[in-house]
C-alpha atoms as a PDB file:
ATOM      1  CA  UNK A   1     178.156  81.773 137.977  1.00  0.00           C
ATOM      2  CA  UNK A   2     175.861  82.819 135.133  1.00  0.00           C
ATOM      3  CA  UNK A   3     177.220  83.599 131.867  1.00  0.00           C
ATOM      4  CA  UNK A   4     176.721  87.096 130.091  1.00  0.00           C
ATOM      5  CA  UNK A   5     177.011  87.724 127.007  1.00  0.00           C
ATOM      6  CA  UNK A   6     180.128  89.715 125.539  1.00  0.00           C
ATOM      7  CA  UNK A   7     176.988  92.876 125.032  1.00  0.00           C
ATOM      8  CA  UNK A   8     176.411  92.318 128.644  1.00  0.00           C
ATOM      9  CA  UNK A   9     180.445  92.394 129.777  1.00  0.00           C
ATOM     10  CA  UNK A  10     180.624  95.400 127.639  1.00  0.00           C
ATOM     11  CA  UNK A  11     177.659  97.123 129.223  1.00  0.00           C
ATOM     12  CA  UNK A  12     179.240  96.676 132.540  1.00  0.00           C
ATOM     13  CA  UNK A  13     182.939  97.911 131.816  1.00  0.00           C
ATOM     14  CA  UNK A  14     181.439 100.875 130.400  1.00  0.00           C
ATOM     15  CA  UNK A  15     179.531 101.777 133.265  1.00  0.00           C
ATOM     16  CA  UNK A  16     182.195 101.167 135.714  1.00  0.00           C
ATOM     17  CA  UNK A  17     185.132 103.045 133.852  1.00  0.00           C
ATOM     18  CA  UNK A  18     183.943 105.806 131.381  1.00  0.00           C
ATOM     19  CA  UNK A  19     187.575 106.483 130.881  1.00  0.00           C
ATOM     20  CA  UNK A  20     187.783 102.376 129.433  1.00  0.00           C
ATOM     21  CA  UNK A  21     184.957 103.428 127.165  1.00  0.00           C
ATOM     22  CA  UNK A  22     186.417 106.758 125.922  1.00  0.00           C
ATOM     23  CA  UNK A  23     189.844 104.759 125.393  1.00  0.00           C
ATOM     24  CA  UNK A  24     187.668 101.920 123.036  1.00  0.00           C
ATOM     25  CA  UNK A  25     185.773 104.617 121.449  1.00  0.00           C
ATOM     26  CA  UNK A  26     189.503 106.804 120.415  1.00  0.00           C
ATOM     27  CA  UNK A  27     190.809 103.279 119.034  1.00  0.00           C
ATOM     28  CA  UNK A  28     187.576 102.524 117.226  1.00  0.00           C
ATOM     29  CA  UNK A  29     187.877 105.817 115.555  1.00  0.00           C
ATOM     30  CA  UNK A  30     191.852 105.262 115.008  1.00  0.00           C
ATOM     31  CA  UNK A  31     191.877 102.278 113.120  1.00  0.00           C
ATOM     32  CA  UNK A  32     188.181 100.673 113.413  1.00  0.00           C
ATOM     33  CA  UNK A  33     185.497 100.439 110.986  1.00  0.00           C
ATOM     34  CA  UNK A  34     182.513 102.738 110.873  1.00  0.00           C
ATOM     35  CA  UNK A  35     180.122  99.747 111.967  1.00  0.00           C
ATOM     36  CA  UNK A  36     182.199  99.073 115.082  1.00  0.00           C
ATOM     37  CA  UNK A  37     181.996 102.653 116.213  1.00  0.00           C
ATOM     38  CA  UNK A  38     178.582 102.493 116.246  1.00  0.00           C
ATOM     39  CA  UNK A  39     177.911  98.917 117.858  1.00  0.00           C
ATOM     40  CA  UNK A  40     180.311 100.327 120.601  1.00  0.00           C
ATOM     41  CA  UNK A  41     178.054 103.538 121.218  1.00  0.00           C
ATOM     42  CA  UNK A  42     174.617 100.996 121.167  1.00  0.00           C
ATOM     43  CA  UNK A  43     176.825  99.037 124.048  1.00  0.00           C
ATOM     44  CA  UNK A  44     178.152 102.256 125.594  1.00  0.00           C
ATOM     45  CA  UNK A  45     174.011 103.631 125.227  1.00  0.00           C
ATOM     46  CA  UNK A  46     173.156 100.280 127.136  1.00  0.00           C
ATOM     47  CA  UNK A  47     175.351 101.368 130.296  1.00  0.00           C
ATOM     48  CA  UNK A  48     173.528 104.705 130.175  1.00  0.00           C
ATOM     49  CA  UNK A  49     170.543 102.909 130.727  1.00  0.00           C
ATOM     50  CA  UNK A  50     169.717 101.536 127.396  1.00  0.00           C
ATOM     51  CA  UNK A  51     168.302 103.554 124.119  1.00  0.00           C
ATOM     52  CA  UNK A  52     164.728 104.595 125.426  1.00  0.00           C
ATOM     53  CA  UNK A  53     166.579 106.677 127.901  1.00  0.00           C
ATOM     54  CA  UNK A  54     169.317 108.127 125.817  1.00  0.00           C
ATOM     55  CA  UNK A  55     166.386 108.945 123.094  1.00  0.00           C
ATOM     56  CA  UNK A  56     164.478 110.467 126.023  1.00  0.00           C
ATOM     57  CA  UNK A  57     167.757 112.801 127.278  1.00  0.00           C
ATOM     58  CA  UNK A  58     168.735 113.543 124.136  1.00  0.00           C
ATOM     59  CA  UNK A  59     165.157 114.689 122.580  1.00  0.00           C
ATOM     60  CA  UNK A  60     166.049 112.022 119.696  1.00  0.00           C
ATOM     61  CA  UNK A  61     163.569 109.338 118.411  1.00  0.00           C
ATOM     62  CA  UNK A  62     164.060 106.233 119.795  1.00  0.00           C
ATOM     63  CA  UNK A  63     163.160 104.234 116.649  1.00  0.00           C
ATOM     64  CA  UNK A  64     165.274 106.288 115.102  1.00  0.00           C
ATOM     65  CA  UNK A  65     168.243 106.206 117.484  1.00  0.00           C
ATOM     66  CA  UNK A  66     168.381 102.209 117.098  1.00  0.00           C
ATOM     67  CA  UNK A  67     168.409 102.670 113.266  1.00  0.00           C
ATOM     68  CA  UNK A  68     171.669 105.505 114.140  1.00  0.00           C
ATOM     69  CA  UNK A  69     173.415 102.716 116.415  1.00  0.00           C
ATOM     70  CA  UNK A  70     172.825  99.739 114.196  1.00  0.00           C
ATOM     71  CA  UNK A  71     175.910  98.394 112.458  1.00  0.00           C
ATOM     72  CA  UNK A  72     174.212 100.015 109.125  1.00  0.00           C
ATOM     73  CA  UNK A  73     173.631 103.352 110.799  1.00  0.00           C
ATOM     74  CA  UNK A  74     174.883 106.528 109.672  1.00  0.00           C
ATOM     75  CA  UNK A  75     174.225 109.334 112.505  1.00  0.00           C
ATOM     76  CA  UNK A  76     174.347 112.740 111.490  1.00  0.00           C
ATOM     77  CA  UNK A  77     177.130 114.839 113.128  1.00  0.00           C
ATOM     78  CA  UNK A  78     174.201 116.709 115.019  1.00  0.00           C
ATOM     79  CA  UNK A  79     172.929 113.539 116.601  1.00  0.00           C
ATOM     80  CA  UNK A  80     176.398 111.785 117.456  1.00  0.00           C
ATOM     81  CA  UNK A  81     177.498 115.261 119.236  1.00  0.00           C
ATOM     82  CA  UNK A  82     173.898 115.334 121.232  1.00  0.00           C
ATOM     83  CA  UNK A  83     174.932 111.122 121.955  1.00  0.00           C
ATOM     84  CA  UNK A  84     178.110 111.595 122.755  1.00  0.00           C
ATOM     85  CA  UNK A  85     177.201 114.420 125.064  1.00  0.00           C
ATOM     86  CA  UNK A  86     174.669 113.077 126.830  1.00  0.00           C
ATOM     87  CA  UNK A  87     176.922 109.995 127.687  1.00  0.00           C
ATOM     88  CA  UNK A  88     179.586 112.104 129.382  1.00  0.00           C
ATOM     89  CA  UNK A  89     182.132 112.322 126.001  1.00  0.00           C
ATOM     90  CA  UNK A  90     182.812 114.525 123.200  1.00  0.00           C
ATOM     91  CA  UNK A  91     184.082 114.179 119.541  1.00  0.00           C
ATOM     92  CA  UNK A  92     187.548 115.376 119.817  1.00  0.00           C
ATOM     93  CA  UNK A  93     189.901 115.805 116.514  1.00  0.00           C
ATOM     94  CA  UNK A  94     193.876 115.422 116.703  1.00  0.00           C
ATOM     95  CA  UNK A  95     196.614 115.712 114.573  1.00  0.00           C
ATOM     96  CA  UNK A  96     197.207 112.174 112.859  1.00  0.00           C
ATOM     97  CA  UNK A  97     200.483 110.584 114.488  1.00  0.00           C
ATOM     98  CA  UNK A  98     200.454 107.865 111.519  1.00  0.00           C
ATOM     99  CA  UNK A  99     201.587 111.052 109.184  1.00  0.00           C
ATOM    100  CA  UNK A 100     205.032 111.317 108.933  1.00  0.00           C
ATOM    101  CA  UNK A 101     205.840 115.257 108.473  1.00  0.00           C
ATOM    102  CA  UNK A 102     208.339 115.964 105.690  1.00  0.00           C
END
């Protein structure tokens, strides 16, 4: 059995179960840092068949688009929306449960 690296395990969850990668992406958001979030969308672009193909569906620069999904990245709300889309998700905001209501 070859080993793969943990990108490579990633990759493959994601592909197999969207709903696995939705359910990492909601706890990145909930208590992850910013540079996790966007490692997990450069994985999650890899099981859509890697960045040149998410920068071609997505009309985004593919230079560019690695900058975005680098751990130093900062996407524009635009360009995460036009991501997330064209990976099957959406940006979704809910009341935070942590608050306690007084």
């Amino acid at each position: 059995m070859k080993d793969r690296s943990h990108d490579e395990a990633m990759l493959e969850l994601f592909r197999d179960d969207p709903q696995l990668a939705a359910n990492y992406l909601t706890a990145l958001l909930e208590d992850g840092e910013p540079a996790d979030l966007l490692i997990a969308l450069r994985q999650l672009a890899g099981a859509h068949g890697g960045i040149r193909a998410l920068a071609k569906e997505t009309q985004l620069n593919a230079n560019q688009l690695y900058r975005t999904l680098s751990a130093q990245g900062n996407p524009e709300l635009r360009s995460l929306f036009v991501i997330l889309k064209a990976m099957g998700m959406r940006l979704a905001i809910q009341p935070d449960q942590k608050q306690v209501v007084v």
